[in-house]
N, C-alpha and C. Protein backbone atom coordinates (compact mmCIF):
# COMPACT_ATOMS: atom_id res chain seq x y z
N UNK A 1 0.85 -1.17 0.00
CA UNK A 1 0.00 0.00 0.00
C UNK A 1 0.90 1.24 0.00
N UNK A 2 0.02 2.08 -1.19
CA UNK A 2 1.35 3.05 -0.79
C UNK A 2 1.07 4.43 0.08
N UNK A 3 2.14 5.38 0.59
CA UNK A 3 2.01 6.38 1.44
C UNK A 3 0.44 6.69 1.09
N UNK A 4 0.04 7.23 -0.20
CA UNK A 4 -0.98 7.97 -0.01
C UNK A 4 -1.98 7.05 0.35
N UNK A 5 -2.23 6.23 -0.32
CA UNK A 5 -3.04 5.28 -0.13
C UNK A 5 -3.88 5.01 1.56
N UNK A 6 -2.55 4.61 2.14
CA UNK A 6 -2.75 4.47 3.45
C UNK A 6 -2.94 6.08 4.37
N UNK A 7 -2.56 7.07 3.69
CA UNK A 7 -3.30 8.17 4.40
C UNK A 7 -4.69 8.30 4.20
N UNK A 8 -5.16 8.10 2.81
CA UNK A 8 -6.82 7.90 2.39
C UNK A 8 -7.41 7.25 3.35
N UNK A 9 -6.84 6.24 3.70
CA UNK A 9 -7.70 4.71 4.73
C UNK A 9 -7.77 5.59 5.41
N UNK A 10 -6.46 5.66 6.78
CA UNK A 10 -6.42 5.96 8.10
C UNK A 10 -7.48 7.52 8.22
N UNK A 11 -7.86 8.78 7.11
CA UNK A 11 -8.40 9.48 7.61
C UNK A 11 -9.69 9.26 7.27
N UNK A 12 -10.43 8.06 6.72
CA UNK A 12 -11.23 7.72 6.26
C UNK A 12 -11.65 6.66 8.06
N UNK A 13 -10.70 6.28 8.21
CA UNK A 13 -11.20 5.27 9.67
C UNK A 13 -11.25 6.15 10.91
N UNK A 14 -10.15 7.34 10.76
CA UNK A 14 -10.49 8.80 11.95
C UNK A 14 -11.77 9.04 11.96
N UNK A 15 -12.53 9.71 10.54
CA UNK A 15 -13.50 10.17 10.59
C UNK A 15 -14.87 9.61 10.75
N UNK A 16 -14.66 7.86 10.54
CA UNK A 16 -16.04 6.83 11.22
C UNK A 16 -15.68 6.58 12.51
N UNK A 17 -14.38 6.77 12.98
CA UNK A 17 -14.16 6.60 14.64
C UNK A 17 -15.28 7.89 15.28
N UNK A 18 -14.71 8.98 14.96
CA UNK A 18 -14.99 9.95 15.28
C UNK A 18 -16.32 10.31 15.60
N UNK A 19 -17.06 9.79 14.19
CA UNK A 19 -18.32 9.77 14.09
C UNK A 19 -19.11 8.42 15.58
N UNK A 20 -18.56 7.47 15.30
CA UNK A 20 -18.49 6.41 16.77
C UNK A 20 -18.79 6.89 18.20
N UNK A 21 -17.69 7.52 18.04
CA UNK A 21 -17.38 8.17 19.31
C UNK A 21 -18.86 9.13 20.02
N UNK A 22 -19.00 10.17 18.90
CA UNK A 22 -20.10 11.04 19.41
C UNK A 22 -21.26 10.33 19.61
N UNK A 23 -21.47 9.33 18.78
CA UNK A 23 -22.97 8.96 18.70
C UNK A 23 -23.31 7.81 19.85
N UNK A 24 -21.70 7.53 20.96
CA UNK A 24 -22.09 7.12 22.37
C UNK A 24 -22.87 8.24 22.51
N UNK A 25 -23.47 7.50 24.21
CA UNK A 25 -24.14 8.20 25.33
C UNK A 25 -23.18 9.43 25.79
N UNK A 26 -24.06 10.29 26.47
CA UNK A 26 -23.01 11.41 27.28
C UNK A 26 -22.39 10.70 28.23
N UNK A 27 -23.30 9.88 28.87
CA UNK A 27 -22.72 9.74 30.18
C UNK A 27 -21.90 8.45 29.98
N UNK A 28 -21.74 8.28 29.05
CA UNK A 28 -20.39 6.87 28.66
C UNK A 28 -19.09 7.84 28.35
N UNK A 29 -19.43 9.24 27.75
CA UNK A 29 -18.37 9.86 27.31
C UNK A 29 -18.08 10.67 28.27
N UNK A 30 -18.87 11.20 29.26
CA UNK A 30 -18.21 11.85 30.35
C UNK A 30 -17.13 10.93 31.25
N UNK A 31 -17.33 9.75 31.26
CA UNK A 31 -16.33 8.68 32.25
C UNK A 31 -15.29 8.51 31.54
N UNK A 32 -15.86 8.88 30.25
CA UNK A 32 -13.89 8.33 29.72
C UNK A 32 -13.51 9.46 29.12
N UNK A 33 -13.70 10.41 29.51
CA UNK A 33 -13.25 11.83 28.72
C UNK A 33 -12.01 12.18 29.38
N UNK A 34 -11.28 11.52 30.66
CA UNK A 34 -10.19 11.65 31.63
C UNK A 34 -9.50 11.15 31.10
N UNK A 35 -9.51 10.09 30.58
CA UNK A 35 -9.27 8.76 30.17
C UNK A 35 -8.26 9.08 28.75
N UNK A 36 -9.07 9.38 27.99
CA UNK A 36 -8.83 9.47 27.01
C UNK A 36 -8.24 10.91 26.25
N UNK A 37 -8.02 11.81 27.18
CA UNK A 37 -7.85 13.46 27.25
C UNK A 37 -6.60 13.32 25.87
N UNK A 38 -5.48 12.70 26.68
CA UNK A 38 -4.37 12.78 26.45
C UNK A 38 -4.08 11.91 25.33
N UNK A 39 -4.45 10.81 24.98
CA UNK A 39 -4.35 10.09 23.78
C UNK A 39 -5.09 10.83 22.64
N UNK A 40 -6.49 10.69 22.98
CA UNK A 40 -6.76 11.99 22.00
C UNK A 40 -6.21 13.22 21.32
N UNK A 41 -6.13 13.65 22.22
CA UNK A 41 -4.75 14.50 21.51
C UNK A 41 -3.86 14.68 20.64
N UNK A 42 -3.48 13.63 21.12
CA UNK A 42 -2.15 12.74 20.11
C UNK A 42 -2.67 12.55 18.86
N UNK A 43 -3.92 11.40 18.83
CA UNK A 43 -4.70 10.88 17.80
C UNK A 43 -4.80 12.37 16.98
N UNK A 44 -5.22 13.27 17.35
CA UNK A 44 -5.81 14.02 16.42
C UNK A 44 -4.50 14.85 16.07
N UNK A 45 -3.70 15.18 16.79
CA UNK A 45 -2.35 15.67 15.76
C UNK A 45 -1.62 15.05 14.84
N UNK A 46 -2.13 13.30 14.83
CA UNK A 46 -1.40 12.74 13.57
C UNK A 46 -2.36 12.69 12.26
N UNK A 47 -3.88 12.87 13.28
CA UNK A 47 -4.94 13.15 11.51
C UNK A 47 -4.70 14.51 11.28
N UNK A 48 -4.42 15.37 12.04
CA UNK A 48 -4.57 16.68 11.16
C UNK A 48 -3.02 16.64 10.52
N UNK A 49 -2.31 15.80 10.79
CA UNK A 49 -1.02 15.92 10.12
C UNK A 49 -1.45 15.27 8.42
N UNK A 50 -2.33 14.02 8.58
CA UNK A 50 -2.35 13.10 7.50
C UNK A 50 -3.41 14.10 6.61
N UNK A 51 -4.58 15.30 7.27
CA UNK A 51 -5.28 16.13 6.27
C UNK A 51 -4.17 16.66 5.59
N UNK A 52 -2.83 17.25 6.11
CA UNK A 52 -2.42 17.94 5.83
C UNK A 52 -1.58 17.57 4.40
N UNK A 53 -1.07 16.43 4.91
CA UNK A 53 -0.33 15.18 3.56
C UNK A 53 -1.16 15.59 1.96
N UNK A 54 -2.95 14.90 2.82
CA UNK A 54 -3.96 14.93 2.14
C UNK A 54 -3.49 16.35 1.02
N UNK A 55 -3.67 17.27 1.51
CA UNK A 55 -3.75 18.66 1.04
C UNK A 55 -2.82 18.53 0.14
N UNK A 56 -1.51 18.69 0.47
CA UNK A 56 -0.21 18.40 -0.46
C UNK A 56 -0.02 17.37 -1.66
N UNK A 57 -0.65 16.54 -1.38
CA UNK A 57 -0.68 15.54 -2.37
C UNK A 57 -1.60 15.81 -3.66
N UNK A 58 -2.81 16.33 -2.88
CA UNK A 58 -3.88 17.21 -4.29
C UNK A 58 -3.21 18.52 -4.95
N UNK A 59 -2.22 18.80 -4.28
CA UNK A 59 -1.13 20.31 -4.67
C UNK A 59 -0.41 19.67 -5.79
N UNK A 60 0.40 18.64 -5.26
CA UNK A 60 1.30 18.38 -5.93
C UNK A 60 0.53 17.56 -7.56
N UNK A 61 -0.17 16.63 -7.06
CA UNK A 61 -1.36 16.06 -8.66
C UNK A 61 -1.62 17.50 -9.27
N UNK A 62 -1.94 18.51 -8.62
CA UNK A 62 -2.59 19.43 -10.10
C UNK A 62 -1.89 19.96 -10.70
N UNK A 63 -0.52 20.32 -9.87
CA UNK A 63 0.55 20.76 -10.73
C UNK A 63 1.40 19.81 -11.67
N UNK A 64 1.57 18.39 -11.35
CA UNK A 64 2.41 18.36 -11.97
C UNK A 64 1.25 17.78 -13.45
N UNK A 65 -0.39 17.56 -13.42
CA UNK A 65 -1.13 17.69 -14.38
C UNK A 65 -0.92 19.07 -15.17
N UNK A 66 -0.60 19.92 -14.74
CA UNK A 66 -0.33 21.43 -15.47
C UNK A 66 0.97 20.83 -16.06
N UNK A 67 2.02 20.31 -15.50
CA UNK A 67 3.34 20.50 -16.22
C UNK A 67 2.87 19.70 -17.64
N UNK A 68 2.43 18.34 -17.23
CA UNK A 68 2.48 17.66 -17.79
C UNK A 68 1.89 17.69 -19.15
N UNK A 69 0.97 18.66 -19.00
CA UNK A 69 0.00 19.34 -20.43
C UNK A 69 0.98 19.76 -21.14
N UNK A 70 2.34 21.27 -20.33
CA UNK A 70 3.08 21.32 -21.21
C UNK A 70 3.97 20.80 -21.73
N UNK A 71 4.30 19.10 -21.58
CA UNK A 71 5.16 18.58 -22.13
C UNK A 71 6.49 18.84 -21.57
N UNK A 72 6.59 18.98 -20.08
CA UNK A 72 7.71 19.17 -19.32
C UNK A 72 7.77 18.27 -18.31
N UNK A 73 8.83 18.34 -17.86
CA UNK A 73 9.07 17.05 -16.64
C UNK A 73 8.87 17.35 -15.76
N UNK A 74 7.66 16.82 -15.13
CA UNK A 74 7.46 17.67 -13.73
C UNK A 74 8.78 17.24 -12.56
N UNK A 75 9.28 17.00 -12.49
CA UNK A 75 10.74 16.92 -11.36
C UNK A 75 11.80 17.71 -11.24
N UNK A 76 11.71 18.09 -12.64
CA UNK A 76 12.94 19.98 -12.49
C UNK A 76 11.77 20.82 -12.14
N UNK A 77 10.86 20.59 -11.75
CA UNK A 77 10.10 22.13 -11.15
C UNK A 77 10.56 22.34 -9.70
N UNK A 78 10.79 23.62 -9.33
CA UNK A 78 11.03 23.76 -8.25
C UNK A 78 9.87 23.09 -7.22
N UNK A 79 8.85 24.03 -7.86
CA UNK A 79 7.70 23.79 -7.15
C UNK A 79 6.99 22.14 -6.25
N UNK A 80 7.40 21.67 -7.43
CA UNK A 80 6.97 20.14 -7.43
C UNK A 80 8.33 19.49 -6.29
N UNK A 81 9.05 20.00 -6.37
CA UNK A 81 9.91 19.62 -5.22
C UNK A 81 9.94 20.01 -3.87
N UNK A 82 9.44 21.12 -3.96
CA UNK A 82 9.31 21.50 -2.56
C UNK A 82 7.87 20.93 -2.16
N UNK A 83 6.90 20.83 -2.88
CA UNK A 83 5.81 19.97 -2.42
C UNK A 83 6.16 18.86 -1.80
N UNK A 84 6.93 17.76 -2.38
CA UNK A 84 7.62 16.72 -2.31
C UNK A 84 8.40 16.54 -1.08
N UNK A 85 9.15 17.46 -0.84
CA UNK A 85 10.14 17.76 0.21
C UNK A 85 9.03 17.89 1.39
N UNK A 86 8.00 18.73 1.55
CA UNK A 86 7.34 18.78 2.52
C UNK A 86 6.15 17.70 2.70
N UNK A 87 6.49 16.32 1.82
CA UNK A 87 5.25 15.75 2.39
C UNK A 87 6.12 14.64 2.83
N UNK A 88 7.27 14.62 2.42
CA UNK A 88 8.54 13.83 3.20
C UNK A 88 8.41 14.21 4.45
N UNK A 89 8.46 15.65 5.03
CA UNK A 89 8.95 15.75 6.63
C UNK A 89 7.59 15.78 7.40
N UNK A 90 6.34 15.58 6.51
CA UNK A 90 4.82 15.39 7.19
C UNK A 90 4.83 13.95 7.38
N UNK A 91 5.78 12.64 6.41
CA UNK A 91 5.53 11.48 6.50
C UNK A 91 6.39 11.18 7.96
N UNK A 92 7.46 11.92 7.88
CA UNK A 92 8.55 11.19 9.09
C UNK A 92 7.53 11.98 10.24
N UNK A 93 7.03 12.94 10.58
CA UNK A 93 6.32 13.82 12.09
C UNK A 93 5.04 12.66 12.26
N UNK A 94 4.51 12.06 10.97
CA UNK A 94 3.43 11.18 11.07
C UNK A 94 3.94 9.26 11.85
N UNK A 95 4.75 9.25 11.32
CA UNK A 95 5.62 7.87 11.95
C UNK A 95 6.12 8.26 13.12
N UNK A 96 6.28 9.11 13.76
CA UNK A 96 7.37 9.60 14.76
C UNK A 96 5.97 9.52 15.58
N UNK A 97 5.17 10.58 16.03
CA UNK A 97 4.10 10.32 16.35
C UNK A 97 3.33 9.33 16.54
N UNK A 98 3.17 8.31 15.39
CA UNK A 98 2.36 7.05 16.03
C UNK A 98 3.30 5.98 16.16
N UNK A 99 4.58 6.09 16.53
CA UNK A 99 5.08 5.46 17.06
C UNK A 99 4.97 5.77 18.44
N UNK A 100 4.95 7.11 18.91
CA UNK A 100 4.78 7.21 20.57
C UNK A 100 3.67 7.04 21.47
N UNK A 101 2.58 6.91 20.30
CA UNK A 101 1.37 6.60 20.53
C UNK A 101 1.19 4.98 20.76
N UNK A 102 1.39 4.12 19.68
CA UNK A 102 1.79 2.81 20.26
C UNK A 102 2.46 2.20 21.45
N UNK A 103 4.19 3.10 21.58
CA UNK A 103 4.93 3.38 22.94
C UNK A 103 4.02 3.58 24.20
N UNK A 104 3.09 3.67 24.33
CA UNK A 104 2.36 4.68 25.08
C UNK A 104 1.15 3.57 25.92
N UNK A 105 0.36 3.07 24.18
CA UNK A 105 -0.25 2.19 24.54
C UNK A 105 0.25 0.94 24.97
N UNK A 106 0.98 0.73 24.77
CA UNK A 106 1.45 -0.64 25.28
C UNK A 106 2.16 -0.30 26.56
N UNK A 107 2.82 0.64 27.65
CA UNK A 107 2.78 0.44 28.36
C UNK A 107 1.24 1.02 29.74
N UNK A 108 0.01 1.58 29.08
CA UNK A 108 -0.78 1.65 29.63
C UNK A 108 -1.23 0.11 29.48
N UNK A 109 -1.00 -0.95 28.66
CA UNK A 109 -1.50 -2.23 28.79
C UNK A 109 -1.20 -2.79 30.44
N UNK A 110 0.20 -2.77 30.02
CA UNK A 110 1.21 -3.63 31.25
C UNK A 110 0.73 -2.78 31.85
N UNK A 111 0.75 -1.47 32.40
CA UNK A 111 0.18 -1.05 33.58
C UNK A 111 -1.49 -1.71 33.76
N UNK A 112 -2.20 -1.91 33.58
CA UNK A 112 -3.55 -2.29 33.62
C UNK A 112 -3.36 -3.79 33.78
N UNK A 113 -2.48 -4.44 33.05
CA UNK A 113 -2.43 -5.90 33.35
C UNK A 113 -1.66 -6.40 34.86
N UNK A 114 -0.81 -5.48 35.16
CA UNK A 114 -0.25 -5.79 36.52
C UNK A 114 -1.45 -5.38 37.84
N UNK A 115 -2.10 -4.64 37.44
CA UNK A 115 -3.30 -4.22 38.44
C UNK A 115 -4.28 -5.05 38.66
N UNK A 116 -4.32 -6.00 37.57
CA UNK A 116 -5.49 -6.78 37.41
C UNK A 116 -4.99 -8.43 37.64
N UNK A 117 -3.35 -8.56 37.66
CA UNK A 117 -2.69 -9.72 38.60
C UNK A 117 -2.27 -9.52 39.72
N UNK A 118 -2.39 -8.00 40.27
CA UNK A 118 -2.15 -8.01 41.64
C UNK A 118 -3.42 -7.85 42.31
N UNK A 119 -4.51 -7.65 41.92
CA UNK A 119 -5.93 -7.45 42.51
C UNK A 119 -6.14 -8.73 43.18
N UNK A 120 -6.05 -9.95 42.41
CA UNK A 120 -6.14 -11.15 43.02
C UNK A 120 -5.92 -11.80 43.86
């Protein structure tokens, strides 16, 4: 699958989460609104990172459809490179990010799993 590809999915599965989410009860979402403060967070700075991909990637398709009308290579354009260049350092802030998010979750696991072998 490629980069874009998998940005299509993941903001395509944000936005039915999302939708999920609200259409709980209040009072299911008031108990875990503590809960979830801080991951949230997170979550949503790596989708607004992946809209942002999103954005760049429709930048970069229309231009290099313009070059390409005129029978030029779109890769000596400046333009088309610096698009390029910046959806490179949106891909590495997007991996960097849900890697600490995984980091994160997995030790809120082990914390929850040691609570629930020492309860016993």
């Amino acid at each position: 699958m490629s980069f874009w590809e998998k940005i299509e999915k993941d903001i395509k599965k944000n936005i039915q989460e999302g939708l999920t989410f609200f259409k709980e009860g209040s009072s299911a979402v008031s108990q875990k609104i503590g809960k979830f403060t801080e991951e949230g967070k997170r979550k949503y700075k790596v989708f607004t990172l992946k809209t942002k991909v999103q954005d760049e990637f429709t930048k970069l398709g229309g231009k290099i459809y313009d070059l390409r009308r005129k029978s030029k290579n779109p890769m000596t354009n400046k333009r088309v490179n610096e698009i390029i260049l910046k959806i490179k350092k949106l891909e590495a802030q997007i991996k960097s990010k849900e890697k600490k998010i995984k980091t994160r979750a997995k030790k809120t696991r082990r914390k929850q799993a040691k609570k629930k072998g020492g309860v016993k």
